[in-house]
Protein backbone atom coordinates (compact mmCIF):
# COMPACT_ATOMS: atom_id res chain seq x y z
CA UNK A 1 -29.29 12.60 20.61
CA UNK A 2 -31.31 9.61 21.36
CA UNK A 3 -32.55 7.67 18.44
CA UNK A 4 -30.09 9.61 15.80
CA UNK A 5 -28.30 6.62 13.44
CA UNK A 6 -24.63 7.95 12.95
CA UNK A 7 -24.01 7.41 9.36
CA UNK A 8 -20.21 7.26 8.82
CA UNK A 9 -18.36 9.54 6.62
CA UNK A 10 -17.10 9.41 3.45
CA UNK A 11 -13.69 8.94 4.63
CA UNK A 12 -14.55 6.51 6.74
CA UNK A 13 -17.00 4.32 3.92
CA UNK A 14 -13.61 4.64 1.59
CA UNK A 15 -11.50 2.96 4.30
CA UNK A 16 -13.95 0.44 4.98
CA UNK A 17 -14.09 -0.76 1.37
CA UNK A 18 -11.06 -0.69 0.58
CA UNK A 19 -10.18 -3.15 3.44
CA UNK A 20 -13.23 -5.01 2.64
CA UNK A 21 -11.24 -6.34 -1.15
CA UNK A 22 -15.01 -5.58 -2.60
CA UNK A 23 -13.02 -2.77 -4.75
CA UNK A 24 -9.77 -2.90 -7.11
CA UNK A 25 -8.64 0.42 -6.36
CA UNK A 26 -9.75 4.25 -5.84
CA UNK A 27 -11.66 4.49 -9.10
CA UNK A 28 -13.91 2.03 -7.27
CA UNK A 29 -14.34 3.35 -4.17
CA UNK A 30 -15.21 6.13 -6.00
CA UNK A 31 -17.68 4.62 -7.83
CA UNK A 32 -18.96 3.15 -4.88
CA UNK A 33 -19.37 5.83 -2.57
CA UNK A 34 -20.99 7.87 -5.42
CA UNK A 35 -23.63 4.83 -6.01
CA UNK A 36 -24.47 5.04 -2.31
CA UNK A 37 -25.27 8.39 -2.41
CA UNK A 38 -21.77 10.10 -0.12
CA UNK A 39 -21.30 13.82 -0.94
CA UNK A 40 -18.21 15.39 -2.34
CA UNK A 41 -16.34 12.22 -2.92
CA UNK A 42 -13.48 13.92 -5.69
CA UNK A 43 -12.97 16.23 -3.01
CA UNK A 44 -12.70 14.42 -0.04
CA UNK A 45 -10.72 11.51 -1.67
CA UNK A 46 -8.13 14.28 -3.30
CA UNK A 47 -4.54 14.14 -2.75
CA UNK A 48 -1.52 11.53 -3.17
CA UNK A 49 -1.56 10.38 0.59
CA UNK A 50 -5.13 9.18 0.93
CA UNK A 51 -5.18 7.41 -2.58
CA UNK A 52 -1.42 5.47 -1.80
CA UNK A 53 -3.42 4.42 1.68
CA UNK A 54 -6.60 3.55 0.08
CA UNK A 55 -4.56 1.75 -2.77
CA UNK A 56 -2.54 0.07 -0.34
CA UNK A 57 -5.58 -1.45 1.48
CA UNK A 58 -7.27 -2.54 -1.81
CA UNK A 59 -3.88 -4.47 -2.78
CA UNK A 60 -3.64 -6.18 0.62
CA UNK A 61 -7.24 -7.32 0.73
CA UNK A 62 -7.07 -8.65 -2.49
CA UNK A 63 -4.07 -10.80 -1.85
CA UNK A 64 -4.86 -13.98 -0.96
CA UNK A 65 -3.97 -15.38 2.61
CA UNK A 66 -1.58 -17.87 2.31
CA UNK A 67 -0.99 -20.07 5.38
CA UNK A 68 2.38 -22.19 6.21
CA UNK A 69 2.60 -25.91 6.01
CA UNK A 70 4.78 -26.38 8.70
């Protein structure tokens, strides 16, 4: 296994963007993923529990941080 890249999944590319705030929401991770070439990305990002999560992320990173005055 020496010298093999690991190239992460297409789970794992969704989470990652979606935390990053780079995307709105699933249609753009979708987007995304598809643009960089991921395989089966309708399929693997199918169902109400990983879209709610993946939504969730994308709301909180695009939220801006908002420190106290105190």
């Amino acid at each position: 296994m020496s010298g093999m890249t690991h190239r992460r999944t297409t789970i794992e590319r969704a989470y990652e963007l979606a935390k990053s705030g780079e995307c709105a929401g699933v249609s753009d991770i979708k987007a995304r993923l598809k643009a960089e070439h991921f395989s089966d990305v309708d399929g693997q990002l199918y169902g109400k529990t990983i879209g709610a999560d993946l939504r969730k992320l994308c709301d909180a990173a695009a939220r801006p941080v908002v420190e106290d005055e105190a």
